[in-house]
N, C-alpha and C. Protein backbone atom coordinates (compact mmCIF):
# COMPACT_ATOMS: atom_id res chain seq x y z
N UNK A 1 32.91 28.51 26.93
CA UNK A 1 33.18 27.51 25.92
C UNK A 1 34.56 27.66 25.31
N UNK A 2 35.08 28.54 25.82
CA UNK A 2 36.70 28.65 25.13
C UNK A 2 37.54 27.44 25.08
N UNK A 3 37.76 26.91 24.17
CA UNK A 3 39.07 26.24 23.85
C UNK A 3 38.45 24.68 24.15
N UNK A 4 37.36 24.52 23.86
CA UNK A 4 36.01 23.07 24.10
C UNK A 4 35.39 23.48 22.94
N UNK A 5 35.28 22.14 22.49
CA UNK A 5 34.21 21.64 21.57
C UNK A 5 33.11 20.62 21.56
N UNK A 6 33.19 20.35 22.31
CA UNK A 6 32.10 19.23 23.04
C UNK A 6 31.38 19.62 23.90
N UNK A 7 29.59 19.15 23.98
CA UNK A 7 29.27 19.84 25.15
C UNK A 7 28.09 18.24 25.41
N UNK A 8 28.05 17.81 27.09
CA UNK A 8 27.83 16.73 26.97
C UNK A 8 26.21 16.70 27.67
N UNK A 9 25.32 16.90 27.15
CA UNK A 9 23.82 16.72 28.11
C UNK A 9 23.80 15.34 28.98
N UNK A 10 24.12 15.60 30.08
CA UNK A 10 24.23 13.80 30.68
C UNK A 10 23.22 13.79 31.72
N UNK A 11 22.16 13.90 31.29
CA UNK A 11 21.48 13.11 32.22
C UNK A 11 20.76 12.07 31.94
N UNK A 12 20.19 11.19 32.52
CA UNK A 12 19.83 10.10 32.93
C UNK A 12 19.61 9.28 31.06
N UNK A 13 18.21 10.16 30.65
CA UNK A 13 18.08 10.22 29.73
C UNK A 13 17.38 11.49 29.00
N UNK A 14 17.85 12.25 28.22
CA UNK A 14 18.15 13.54 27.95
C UNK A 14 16.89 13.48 27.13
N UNK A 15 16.69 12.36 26.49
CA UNK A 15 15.50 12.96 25.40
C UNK A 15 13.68 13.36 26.40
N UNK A 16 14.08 12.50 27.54
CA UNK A 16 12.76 12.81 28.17
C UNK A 16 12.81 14.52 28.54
N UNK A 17 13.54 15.63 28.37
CA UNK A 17 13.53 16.68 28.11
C UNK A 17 12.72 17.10 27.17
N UNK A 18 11.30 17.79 26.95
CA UNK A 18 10.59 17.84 25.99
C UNK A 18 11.32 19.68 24.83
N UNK A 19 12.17 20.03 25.55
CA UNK A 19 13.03 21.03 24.31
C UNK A 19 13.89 20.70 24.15
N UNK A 20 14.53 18.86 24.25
CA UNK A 20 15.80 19.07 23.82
C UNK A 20 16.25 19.28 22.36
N UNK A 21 15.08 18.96 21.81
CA UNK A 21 16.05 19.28 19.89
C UNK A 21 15.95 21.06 20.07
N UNK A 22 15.36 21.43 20.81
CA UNK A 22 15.65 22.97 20.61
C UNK A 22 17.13 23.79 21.47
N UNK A 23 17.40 22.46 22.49
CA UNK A 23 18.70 23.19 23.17
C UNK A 23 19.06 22.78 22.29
N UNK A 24 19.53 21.42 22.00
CA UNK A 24 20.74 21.03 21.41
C UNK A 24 20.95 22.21 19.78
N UNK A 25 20.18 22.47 18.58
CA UNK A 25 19.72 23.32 18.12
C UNK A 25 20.50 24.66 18.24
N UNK A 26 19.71 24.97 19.47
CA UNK A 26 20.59 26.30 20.10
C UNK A 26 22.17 26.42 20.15
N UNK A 27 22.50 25.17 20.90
CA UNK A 27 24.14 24.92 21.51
C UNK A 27 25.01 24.94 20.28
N UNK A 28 24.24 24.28 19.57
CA UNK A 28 25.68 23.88 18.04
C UNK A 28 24.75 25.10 16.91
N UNK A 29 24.13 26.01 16.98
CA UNK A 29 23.96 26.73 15.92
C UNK A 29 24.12 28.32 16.83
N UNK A 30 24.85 28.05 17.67
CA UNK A 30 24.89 29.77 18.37
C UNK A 30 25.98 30.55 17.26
N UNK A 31 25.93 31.65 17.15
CA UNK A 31 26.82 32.23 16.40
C UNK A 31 28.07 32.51 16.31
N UNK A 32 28.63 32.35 17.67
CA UNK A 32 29.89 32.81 18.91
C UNK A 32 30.87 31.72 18.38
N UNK A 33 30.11 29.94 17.76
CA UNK A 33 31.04 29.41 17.90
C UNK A 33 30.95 28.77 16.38
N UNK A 34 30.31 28.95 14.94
CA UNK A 34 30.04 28.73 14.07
C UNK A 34 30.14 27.20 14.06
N UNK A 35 29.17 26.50 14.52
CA UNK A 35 28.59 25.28 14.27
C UNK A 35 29.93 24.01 14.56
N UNK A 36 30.74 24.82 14.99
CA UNK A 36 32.14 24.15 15.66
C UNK A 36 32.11 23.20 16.70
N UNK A 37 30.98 23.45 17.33
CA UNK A 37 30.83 22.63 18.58
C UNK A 37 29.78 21.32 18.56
N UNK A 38 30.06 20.52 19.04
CA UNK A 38 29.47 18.80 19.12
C UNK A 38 28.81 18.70 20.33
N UNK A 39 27.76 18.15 20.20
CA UNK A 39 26.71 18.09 21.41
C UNK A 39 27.01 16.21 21.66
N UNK A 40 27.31 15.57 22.74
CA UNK A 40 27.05 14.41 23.22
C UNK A 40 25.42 14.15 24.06
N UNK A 41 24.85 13.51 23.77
CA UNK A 41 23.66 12.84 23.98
C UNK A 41 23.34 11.40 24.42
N UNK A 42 23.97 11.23 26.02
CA UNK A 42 24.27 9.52 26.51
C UNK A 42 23.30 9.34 26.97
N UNK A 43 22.91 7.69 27.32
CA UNK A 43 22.07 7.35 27.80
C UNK A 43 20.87 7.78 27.04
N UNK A 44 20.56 7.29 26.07
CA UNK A 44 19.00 7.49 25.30
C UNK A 44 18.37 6.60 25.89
N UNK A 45 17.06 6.46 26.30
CA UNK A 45 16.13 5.39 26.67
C UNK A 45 15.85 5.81 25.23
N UNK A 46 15.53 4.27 24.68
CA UNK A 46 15.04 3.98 23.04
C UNK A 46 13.36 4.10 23.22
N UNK A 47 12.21 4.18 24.32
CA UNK A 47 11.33 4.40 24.40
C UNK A 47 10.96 5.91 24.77
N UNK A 48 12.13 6.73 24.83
CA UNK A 48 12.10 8.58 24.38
C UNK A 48 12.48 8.86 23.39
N UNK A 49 13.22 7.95 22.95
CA UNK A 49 13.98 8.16 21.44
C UNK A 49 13.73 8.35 20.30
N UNK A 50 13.68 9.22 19.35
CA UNK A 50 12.43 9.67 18.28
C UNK A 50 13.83 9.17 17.01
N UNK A 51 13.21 9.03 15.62
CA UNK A 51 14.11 9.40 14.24
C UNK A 51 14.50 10.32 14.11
N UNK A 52 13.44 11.60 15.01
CA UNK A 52 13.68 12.81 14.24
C UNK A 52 14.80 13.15 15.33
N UNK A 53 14.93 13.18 16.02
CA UNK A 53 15.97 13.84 16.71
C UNK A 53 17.82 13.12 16.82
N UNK A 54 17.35 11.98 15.77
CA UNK A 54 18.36 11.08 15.19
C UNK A 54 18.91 12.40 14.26
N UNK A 55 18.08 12.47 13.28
CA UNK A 55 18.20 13.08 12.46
C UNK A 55 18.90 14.30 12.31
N UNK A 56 18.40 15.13 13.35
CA UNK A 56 18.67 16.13 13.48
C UNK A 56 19.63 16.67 14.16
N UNK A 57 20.03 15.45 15.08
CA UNK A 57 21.65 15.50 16.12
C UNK A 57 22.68 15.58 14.89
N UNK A 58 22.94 14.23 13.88
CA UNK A 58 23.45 13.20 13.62
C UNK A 58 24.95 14.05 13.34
N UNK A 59 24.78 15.37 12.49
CA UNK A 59 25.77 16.17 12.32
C UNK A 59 26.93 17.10 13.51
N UNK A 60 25.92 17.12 14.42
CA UNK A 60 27.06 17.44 15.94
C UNK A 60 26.60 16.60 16.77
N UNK A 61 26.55 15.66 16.67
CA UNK A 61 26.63 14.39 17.70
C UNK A 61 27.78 13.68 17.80
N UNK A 62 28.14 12.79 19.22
CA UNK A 62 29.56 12.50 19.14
C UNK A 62 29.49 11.02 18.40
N UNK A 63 30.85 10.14 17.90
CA UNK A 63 30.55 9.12 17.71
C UNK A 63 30.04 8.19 18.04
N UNK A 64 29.84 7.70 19.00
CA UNK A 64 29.06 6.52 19.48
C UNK A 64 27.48 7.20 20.00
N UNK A 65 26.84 6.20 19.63
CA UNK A 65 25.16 6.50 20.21
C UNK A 65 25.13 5.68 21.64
N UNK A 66 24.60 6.17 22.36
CA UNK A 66 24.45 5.23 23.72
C UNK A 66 22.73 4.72 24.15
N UNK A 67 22.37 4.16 24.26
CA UNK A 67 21.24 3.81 23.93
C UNK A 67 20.72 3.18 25.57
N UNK A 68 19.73 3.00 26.28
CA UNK A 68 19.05 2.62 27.28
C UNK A 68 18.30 1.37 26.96
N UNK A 69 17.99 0.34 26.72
CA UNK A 69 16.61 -0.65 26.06
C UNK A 69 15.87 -0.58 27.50
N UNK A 70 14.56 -0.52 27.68
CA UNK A 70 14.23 -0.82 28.88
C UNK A 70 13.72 -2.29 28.91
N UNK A 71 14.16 -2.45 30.48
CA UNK A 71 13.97 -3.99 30.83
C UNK A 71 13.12 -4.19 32.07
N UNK A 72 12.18 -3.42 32.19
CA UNK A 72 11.23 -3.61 33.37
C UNK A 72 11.17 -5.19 33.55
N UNK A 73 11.08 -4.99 34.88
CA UNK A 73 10.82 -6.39 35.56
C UNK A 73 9.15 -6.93 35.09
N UNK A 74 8.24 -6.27 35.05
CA UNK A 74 7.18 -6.43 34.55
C UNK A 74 7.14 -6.89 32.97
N UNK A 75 7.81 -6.63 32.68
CA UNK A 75 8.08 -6.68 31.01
C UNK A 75 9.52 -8.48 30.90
N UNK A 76 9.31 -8.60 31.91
CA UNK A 76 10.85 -9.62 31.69
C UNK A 76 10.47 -11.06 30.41
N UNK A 77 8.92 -10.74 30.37
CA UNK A 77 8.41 -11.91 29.51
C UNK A 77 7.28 -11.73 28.77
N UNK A 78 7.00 -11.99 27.45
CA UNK A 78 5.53 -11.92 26.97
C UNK A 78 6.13 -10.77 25.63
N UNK A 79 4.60 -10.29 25.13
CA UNK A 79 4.64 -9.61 24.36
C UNK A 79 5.38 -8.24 24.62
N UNK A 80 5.60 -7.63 25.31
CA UNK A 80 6.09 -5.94 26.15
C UNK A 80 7.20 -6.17 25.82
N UNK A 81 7.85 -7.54 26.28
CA UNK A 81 9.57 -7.60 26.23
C UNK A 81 9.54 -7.65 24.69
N UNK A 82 8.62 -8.02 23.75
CA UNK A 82 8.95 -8.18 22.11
C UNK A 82 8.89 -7.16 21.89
N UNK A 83 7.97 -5.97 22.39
CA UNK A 83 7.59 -4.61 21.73
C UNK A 83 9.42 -3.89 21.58
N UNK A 84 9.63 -3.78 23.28
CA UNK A 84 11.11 -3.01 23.24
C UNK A 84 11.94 -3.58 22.73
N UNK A 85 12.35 -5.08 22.79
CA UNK A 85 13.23 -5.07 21.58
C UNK A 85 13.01 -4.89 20.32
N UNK A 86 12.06 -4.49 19.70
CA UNK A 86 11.82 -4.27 18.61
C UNK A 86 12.22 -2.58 18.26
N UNK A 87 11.72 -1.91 19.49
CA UNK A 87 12.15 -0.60 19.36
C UNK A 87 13.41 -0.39 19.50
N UNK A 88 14.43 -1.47 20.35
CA UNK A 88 15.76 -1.01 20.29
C UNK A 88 16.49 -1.48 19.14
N UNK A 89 15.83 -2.30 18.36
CA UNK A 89 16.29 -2.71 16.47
C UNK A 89 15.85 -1.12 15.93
N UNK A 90 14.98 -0.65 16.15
CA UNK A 90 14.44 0.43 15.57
C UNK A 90 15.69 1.22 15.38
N UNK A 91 15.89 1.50 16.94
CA UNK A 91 16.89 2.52 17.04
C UNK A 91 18.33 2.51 16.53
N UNK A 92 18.83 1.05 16.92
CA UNK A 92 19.76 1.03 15.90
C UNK A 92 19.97 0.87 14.49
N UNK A 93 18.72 0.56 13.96
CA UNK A 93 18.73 1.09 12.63
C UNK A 93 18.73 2.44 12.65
N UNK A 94 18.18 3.19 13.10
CA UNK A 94 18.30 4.50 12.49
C UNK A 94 19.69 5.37 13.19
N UNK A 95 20.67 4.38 14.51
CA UNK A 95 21.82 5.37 14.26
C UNK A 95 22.34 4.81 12.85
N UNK A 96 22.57 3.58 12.83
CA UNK A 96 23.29 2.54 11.71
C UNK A 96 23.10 3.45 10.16
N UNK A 97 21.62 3.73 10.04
CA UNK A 97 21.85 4.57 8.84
C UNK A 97 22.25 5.68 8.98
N UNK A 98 22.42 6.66 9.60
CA UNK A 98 22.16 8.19 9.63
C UNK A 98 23.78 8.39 10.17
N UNK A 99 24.63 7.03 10.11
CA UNK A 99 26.26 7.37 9.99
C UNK A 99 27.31 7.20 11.34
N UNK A 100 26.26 6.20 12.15
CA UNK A 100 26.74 6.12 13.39
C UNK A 100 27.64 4.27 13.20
N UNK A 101 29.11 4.14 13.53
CA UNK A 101 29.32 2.94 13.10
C UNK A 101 29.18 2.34 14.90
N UNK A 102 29.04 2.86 15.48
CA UNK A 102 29.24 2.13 16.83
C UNK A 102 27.90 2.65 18.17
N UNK A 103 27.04 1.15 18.74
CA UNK A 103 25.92 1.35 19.17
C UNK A 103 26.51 1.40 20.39
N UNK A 104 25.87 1.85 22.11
CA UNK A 104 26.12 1.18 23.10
C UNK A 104 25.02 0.62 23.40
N UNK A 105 24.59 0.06 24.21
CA UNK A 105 23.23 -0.56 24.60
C UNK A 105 23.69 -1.13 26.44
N UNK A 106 22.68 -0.81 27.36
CA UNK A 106 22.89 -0.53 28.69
C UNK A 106 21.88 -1.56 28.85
N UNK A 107 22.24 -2.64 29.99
CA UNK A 107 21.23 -3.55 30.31
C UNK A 107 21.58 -3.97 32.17
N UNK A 108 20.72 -4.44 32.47
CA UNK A 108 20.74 -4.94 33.72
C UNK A 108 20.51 -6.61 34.03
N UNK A 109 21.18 -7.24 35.01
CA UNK A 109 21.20 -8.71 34.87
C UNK A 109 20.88 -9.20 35.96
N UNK A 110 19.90 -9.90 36.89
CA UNK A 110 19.74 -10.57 38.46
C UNK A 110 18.41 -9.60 39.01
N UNK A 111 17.62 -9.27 37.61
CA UNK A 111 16.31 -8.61 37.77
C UNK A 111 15.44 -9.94 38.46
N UNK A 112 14.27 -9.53 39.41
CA UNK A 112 13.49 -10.08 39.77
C UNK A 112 12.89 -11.33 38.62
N UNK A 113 12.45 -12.77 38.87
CA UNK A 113 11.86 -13.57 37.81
C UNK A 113 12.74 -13.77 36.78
N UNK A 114 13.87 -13.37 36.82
CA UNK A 114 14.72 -13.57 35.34
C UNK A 114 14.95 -14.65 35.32
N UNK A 115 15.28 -15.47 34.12
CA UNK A 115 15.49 -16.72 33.63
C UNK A 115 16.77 -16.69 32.82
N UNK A 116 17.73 -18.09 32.49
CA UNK A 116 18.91 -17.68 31.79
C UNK A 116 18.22 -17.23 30.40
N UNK A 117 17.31 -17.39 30.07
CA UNK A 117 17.28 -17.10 28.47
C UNK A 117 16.87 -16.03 28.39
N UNK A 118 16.70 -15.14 29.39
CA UNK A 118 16.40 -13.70 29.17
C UNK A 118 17.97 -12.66 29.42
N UNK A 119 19.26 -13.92 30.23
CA UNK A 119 20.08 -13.42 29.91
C UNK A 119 20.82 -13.17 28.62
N UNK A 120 20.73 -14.73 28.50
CA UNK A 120 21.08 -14.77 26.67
C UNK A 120 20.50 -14.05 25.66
N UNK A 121 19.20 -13.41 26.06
CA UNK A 121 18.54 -12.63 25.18
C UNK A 121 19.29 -11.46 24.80
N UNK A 122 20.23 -10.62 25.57
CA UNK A 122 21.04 -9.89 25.78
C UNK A 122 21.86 -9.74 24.38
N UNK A 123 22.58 -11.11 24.21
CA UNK A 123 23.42 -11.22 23.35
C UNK A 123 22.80 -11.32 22.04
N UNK A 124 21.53 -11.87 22.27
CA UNK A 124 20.99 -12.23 20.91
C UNK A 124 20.47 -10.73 20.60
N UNK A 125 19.96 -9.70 21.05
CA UNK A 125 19.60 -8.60 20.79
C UNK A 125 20.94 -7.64 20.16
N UNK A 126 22.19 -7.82 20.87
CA UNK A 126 23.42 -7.43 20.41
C UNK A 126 23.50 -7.87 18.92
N UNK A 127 23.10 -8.87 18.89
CA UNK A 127 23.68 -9.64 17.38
C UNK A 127 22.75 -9.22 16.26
N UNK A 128 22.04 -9.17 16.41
CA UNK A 128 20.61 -8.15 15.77
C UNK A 128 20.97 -6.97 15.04
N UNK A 129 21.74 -6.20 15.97
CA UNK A 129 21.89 -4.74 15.80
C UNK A 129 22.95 -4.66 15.18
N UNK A 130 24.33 -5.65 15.50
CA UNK A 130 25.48 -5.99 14.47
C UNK A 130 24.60 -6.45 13.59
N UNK A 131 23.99 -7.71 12.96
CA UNK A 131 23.31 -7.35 11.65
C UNK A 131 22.76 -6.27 11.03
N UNK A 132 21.92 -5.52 11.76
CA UNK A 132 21.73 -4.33 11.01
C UNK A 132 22.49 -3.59 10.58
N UNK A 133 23.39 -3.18 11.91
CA UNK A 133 24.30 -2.40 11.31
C UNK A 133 25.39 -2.45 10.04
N UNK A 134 25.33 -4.10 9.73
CA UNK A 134 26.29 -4.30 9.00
C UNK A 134 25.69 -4.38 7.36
N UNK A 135 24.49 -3.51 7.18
CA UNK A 135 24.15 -3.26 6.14
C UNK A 135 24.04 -1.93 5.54
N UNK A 136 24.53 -1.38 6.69
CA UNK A 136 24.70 0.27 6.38
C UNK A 136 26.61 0.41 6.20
N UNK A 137 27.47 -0.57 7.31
CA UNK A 137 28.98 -0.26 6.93
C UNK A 137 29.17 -2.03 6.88
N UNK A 138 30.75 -1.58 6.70
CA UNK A 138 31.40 -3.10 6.69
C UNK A 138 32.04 -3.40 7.82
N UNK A 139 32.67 -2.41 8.96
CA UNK A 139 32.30 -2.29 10.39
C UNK A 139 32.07 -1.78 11.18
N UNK A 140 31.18 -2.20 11.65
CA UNK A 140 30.36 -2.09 13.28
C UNK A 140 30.43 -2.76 14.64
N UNK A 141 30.64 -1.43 15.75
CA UNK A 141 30.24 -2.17 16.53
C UNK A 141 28.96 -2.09 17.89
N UNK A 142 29.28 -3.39 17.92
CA UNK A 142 27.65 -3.13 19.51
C UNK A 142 28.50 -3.44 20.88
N UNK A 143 28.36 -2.24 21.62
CA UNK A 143 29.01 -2.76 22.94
C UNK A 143 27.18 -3.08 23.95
N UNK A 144 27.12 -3.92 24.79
CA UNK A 144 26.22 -4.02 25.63
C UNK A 144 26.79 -4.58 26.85
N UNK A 145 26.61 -3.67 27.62
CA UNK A 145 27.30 -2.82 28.91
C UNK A 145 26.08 -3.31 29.94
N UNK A 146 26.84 -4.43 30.89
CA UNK A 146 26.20 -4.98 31.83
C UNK A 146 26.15 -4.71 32.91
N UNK A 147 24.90 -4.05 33.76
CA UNK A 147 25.45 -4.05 35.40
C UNK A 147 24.07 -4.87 36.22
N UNK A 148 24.90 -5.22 37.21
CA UNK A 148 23.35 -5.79 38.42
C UNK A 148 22.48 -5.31 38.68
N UNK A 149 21.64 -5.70 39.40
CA UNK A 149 20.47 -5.21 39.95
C UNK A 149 20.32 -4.79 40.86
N UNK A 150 20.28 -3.76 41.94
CA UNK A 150 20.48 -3.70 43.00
C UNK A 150 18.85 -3.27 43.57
N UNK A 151 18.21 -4.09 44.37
CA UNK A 151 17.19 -3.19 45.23
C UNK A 151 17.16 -2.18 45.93
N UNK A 152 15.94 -1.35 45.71
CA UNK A 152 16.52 0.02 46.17
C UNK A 152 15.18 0.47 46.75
N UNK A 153 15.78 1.16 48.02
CA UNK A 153 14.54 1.21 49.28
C UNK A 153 13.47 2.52 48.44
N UNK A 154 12.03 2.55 48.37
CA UNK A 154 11.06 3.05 47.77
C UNK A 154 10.90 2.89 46.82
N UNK A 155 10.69 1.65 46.36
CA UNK A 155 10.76 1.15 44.81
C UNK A 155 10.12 0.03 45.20
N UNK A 156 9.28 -0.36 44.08
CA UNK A 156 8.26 -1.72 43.77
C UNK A 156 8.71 -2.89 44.61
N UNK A 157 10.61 -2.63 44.03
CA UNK A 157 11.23 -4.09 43.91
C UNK A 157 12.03 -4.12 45.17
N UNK A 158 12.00 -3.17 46.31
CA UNK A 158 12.69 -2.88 47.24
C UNK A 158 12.62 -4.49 48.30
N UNK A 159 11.67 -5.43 48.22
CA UNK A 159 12.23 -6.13 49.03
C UNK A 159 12.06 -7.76 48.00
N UNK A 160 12.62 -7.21 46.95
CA UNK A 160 12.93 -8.50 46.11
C UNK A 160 14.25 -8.54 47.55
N UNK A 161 14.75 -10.08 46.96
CA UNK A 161 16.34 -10.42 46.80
C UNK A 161 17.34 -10.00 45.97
N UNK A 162 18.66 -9.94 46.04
CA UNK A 162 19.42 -9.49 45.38
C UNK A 162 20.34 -10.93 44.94
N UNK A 163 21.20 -10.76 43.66
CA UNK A 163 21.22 -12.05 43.21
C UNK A 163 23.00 -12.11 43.70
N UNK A 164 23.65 -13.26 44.32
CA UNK A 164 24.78 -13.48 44.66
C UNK A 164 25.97 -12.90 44.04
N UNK A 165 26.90 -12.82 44.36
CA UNK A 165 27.86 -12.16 43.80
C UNK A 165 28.50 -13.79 42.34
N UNK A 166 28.45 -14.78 43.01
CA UNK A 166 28.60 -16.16 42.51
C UNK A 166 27.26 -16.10 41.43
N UNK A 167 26.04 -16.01 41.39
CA UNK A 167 25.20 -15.86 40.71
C UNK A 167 25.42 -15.11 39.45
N UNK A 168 25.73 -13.72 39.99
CA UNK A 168 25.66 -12.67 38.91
C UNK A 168 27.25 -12.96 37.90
N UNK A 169 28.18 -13.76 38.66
CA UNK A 169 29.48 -14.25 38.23
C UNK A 169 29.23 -15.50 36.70
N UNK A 170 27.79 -16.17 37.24
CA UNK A 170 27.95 -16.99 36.48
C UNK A 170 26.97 -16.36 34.76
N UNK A 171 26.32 -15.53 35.26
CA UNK A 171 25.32 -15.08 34.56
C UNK A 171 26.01 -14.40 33.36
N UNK A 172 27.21 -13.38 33.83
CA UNK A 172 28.83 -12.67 32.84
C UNK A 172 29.12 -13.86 31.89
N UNK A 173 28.95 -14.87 32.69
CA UNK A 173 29.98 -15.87 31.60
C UNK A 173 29.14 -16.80 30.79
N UNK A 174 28.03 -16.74 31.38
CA UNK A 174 26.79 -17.35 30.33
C UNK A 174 26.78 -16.26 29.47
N UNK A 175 26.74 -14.91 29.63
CA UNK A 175 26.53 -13.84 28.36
C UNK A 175 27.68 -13.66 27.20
N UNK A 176 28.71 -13.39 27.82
CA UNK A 176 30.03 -13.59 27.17
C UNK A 176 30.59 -14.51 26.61
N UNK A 177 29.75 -15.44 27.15
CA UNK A 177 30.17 -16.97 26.26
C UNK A 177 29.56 -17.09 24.56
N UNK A 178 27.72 -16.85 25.04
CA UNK A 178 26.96 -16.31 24.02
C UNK A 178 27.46 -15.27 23.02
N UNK A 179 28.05 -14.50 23.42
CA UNK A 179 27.99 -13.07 22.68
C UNK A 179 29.79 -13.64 21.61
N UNK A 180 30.63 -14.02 22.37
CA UNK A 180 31.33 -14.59 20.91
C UNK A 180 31.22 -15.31 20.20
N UNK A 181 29.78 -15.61 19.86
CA UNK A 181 29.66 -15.92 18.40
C UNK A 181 29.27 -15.04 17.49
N UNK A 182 29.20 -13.85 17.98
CA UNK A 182 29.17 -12.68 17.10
C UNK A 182 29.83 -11.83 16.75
N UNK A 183 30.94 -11.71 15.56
CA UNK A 183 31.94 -11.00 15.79
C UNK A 183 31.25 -9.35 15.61
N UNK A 184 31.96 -8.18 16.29
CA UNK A 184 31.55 -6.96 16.48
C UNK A 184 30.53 -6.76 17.50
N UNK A 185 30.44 -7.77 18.71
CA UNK A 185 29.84 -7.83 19.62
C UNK A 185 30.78 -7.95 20.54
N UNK A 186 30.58 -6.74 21.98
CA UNK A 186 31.43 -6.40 22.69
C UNK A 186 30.74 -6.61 23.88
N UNK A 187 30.83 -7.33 24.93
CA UNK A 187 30.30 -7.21 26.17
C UNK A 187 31.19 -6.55 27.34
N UNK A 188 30.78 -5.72 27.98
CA UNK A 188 31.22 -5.17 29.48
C UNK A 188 29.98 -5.25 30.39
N UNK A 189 30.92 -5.12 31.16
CA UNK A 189 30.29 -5.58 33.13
C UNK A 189 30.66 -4.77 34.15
N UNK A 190 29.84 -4.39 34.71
CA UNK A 190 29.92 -3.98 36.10
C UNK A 190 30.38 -4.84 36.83
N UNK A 191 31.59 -5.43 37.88
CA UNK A 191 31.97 -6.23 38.69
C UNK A 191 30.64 -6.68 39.67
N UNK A 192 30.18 -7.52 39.79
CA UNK A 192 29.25 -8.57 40.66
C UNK A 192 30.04 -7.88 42.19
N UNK A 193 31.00 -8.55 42.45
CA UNK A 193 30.94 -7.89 43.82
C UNK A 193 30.98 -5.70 44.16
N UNK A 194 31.07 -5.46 43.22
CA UNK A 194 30.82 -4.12 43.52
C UNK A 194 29.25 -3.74 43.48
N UNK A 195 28.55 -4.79 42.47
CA UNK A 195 27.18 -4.24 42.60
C UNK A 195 26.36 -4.71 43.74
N UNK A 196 27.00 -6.14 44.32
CA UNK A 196 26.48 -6.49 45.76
C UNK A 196 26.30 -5.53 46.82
N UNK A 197 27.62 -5.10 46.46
CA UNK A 197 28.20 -4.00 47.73
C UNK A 197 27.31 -3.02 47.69
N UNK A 198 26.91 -2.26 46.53
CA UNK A 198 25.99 -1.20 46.24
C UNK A 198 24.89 -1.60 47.11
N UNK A 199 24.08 -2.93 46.98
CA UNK A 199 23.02 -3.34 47.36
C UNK A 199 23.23 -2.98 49.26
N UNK A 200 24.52 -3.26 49.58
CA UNK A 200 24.19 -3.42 50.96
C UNK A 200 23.50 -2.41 51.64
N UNK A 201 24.24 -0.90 51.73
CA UNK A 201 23.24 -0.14 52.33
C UNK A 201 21.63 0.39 51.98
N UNK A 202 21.31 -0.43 50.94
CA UNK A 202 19.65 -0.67 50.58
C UNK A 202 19.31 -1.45 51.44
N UNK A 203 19.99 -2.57 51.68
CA UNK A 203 19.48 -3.17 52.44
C UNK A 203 19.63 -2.82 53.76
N UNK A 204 20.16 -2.78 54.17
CA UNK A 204 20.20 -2.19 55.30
C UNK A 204 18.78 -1.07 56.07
N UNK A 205 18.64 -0.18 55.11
CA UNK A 205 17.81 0.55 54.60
C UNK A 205 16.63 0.14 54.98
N UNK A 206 16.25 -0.92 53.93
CA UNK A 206 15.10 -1.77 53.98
C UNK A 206 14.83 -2.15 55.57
N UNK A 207 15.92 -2.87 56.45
CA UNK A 207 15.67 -3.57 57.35
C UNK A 207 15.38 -3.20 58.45
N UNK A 208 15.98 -1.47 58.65
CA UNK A 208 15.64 -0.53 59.71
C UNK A 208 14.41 -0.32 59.05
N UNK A 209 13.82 -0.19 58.02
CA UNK A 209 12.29 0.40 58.13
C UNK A 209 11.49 -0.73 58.22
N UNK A 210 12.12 -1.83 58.52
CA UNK A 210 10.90 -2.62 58.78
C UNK A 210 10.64 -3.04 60.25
């Protein structure tokens, strides 16, 4: 740890670790480095995501919270999709209070059954969390960080379709169009033709095993 102060748990999503408040704990209260050191914690799925471990980061945690919402394809409609967004308001309320001015939020776009208003939902969930947040500071921000869908061989959805590179092109600009009407709402994207490309050797994949 010489001459570092940051230490970054990156996996997928760190809280499904059932000791992580005890590493993290460990890492920033060892004695060697007197509480000097900052633990990063990316990629939260908000359905592992507790208060308490809000809580208990909040002082060596880095600035931005990065957050997961899940968007199961099963969930793309009905009550399930109300539950998680409700939990990902949750969550950004509780970075928003506990001193965090800036959310990320990770989503996926050209999911199986999707409809445009589940793209737009995107933005409207962004705008949510800038409201909340904007009752804890005077600014905030929400980035929600877009990438495709890619099918992927041993998986449910392995012989969905994958959505056009022109498709997923138009879907960016239906979201981004949406999302400036919210100021402190930030959208990014994964490039459409890079996530096609990803798809190809799935497919491929797929087609020799069939």
């Amino acid at each position: 740890m010489s001459g570092h102060d940051e230490v970054a748990l990156t996996s997928l999503s760190s809280a499904d670790f059932s000791g992580i408040e005890d590493t993290v704990r460990d890492i920033v209260d060892d004695p060697d480095h007197g509480g000097r050191v900052s633990v990063s914690l990316p990629s939260l799925r908000v359905d592992a995501f507790t208060v308490g471990q809000q809580q208990k980061s909040r002082r060596y945690a880095a600035p931005v919270s990065r957050l997961l919402p899940r968007a199961d394809v099963a969930d793309a409609h009905g009550d399930q999709q109300a539950d998680h967004r409700g939990g990902s308001l949750q969550c950004g309320r509780c970075c928003f209070s506990q001193g965090w001015r800036r959310v990320k939020l990770y989503f996926l776009i050209g999911l199986p059954t999707e409809l445009d208003e589940d793209v737009l939902g995107i933005a409207e969930l962004g705008a949510r969390c800038v409201e909340i947040g904007r009752k804890y500071h005077k600014g905030v921000t929400v980035v929600a960080s877009v990438g495709g869908f890619v099918p992927k061989p041993h998986t449910p959805f392995q012989w969905f379709g994958q959505d056009t590179v022109a498709e997923l092109e138009r879907k960016v600009v239906l979201l981004r169009n949406e999302a400036r009407r919210t100021r402190g709402l930030t959208i990014r994207w994964h490039e459409p033709a890079a996530s096609v490309a990803e798809g190809l050797p799935a497919g491929a994949t797929v087609g020799w095993e069939r």
